[in-house]
Protein backbone atom coordinates (compact mmCIF):
# COMPACT_ATOMS: atom_id res chain seq x y z
CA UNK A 1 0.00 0.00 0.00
CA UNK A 2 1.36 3.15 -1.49
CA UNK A 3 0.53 6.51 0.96
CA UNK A 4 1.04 10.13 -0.24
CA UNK A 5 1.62 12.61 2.60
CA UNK A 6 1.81 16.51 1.42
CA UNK A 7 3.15 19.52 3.06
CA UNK A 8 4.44 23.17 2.52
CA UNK A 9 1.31 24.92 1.43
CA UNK A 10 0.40 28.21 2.58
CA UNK A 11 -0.33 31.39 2.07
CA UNK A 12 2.11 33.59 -0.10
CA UNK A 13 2.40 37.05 -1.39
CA UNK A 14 1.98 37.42 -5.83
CA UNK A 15 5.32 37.24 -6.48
CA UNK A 16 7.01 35.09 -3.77
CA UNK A 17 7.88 31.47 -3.35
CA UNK A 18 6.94 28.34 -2.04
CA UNK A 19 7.76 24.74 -1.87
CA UNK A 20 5.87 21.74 -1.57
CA UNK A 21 7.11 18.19 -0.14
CA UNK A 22 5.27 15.13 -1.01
CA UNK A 23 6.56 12.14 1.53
CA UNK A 24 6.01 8.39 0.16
CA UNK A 25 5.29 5.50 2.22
CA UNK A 26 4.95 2.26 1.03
CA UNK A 27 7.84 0.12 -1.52
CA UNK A 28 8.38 1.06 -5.02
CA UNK A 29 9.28 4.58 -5.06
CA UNK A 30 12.00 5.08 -7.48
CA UNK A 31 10.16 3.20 -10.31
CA UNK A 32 7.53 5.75 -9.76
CA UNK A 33 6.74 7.99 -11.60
CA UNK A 34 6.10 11.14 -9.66
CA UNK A 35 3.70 13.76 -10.26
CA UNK A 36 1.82 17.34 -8.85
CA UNK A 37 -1.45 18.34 -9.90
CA UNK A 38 -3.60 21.11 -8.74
CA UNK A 39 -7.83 21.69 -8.56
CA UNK A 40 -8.23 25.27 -8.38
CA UNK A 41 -11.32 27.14 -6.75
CA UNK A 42 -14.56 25.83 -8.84
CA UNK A 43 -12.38 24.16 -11.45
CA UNK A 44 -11.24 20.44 -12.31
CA UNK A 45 -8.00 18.81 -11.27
CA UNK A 46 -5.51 19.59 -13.22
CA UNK A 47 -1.73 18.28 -14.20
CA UNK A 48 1.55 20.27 -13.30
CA UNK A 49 4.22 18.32 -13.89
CA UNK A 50 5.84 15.33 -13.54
CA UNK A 51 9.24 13.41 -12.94
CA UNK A 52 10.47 10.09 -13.86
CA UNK A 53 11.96 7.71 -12.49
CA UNK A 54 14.50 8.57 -14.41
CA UNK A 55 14.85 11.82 -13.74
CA UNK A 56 12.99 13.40 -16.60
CA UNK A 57 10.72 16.42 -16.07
CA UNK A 58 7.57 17.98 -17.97
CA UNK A 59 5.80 20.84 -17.25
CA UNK A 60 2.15 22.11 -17.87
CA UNK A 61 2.88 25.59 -19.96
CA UNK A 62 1.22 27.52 -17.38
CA UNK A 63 3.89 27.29 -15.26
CA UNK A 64 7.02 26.23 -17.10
CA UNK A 65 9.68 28.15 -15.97
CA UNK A 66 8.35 28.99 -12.58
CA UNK A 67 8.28 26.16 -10.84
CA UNK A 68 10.59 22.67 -11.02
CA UNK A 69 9.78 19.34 -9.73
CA UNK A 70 12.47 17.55 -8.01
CA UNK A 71 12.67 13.79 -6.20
CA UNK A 72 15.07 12.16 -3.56
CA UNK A 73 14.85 8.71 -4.07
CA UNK A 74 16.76 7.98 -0.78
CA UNK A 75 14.12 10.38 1.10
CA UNK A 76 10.95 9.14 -0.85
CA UNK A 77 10.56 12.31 -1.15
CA UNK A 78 9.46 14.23 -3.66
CA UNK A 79 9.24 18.32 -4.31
CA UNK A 80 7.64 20.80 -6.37
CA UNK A 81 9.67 24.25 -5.76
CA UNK A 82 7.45 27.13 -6.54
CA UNK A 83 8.91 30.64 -7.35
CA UNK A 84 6.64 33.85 -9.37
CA UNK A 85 3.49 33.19 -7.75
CA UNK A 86 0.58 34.44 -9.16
CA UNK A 87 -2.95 34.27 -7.86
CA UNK A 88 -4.09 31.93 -10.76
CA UNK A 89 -1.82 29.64 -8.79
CA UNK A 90 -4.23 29.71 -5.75
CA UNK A 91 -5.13 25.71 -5.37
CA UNK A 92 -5.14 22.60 -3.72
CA UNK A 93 -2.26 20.71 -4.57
CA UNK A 94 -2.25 16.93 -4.93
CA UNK A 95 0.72 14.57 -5.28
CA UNK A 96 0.64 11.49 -7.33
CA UNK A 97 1.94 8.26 -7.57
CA UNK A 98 2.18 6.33 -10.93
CA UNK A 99 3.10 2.61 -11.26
CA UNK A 100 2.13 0.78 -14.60
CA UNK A 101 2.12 -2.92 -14.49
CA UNK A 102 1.98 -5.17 -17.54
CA UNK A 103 0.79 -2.00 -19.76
CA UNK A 104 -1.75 -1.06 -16.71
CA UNK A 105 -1.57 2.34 -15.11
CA UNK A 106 -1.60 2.42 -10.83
CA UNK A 107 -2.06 5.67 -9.38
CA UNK A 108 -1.88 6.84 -5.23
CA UNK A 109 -2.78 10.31 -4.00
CA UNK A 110 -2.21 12.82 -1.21
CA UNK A 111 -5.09 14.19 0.48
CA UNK A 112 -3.77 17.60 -0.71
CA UNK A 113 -2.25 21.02 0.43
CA UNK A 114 -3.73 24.32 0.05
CA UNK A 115 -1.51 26.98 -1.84
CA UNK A 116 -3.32 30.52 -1.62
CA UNK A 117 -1.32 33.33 -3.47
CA UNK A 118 -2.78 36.65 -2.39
CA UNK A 119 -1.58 39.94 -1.39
């Protein structure tokens, strides 16, 4: 059983910086492949970006450049660093776990962190 523990949300001026930790319990992690997503105020979830086990990142365009996803493998740990803030960034983040086995796609999830960017 895979568990998905989030932290580092908060509140944050337009402009500033945050970063968010997403703590993995559970065997497997550094086949995983790791990603954030976000559900904004009235609005569907949403994907941020990712990281492979490998290393390899992708990023949603609305925040390329702004924010980077990093992992620890020997924490099971991994982060989403958060810099240029804007309000449209106000959400609850979710971290995700993705395992596919024999072609079939796993996936865990936090219970979430709020990120509110307001002045």
């Amino acid at each position: 059983q895979v568990q998905l523990v989030e932290s580092g949300g908060g509140l944050v001026q337009p402009g500033g910086s945050l970063r968010l930790s997403c703590a993995v319990s559970g065997s497997g992690f550094s086949i995983f492949v790791m990603g954030w997503y976000r559900q904004p105020p009235g609005k569907q979830r949403e994907w941020v970006a990712e990281i492979t086990s490998t290393g390899s990142t992708n990023y949603a365009e609305s925040v390329k450049g702004r924010f980077t996803i990093s992992r620890d493998n020997a924490k099971n740990t991994v982060y989403l660093q958060m810099n240029s803030l804007k309000p449209d960034d106000t959400a609850v983040y979710y971290c995700n776990a993705k395992r596919v086995v024999f072609g079939t796609a796993y996936h865990s999830w936090g219970q979430g962190t709020q990120v509110t960017v307001s002045s």
